[in-house]
Protein backbone atom coordinates (compact mmCIF):
# COMPACT_ATOMS: atom_id res chain seq x y z
CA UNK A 1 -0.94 -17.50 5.82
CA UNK A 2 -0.34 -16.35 2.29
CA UNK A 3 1.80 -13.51 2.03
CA UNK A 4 -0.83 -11.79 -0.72
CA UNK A 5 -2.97 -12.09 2.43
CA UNK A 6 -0.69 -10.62 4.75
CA UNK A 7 -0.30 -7.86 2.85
CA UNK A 8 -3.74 -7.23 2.32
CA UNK A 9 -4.00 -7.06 5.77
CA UNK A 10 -2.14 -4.34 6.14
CA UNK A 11 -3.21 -2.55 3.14
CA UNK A 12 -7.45 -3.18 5.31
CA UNK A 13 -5.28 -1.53 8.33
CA UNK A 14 -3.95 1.36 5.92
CA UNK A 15 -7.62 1.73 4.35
CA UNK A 16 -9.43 3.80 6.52
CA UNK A 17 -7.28 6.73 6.83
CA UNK A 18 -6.99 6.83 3.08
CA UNK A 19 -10.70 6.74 2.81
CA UNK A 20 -10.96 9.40 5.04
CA UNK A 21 -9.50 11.58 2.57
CA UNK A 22 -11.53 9.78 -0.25
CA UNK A 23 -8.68 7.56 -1.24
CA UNK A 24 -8.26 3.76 -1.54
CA UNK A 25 -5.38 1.36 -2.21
CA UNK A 26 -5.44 -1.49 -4.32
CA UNK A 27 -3.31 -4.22 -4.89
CA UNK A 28 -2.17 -4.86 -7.94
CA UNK A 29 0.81 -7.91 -7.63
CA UNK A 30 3.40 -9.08 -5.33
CA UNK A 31 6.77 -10.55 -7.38
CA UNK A 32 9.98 -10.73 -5.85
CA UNK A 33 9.69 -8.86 -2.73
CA UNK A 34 8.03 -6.02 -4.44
CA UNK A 35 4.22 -5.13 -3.95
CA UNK A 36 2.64 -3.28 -6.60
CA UNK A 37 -0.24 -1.27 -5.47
CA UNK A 38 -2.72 1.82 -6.99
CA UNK A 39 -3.41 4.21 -5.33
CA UNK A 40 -7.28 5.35 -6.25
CA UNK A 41 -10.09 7.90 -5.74
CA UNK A 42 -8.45 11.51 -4.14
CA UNK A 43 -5.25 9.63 -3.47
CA UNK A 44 -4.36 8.94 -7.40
CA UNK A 45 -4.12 12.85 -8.16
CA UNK A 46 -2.98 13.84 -4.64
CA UNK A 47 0.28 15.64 -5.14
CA UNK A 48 1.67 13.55 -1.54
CA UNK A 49 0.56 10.14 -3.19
CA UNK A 50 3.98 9.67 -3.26
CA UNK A 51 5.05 10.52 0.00
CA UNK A 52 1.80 8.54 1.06
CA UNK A 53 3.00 5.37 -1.05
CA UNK A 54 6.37 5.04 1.26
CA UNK A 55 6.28 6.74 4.68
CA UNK A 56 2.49 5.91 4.87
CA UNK A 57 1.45 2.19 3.21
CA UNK A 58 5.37 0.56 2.43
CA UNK A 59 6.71 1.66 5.80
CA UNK A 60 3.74 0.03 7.67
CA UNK A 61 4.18 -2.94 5.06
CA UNK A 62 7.81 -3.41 5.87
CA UNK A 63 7.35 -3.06 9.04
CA UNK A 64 4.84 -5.90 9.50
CA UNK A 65 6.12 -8.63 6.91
CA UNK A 66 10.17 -8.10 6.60
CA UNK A 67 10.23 -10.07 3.43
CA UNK A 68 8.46 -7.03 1.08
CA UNK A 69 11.23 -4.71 0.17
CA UNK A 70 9.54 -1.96 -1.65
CA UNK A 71 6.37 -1.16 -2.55
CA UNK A 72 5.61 0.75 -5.80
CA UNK A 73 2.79 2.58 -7.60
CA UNK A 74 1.19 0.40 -10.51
């Protein structure tokens, strides 16, 4: 599998709770280890989008493909 796909996978697991709170997450580009996502809807103006970005959707990343090292806001 793809990693682009493997992340997306994780970013469909992430999904619902962020939609939840009228959120999504995109993806925006994987280079070098480093995803690149937005963060949309409620979540883009949330003042924890931040705190969402790495304990939420990186920490669940990392944990599932070891190769990402970061993931960042587009």
């Amino acid at each position: 599998m793809e990693l682009k796909e493997k992340v997306q996978q994780v970013l469909d697991k992430v999904r619902p709770g962020l939609q939840a709170d009228g959120g999504d997450v995109e993806l925006i580009s994987i280079e070098d280890g480093v995803v690149k996502v937005a963060l949309r809807g409620a979540c883009g103006s949330c003042p924890f989008s931040l705190m969402t970005l790495k304990q939420g959707i990186e920490a669940r990343i990392k944990e599932e493909i070891p190769e990402i090292k970061e993931v960042v806001s587009a």
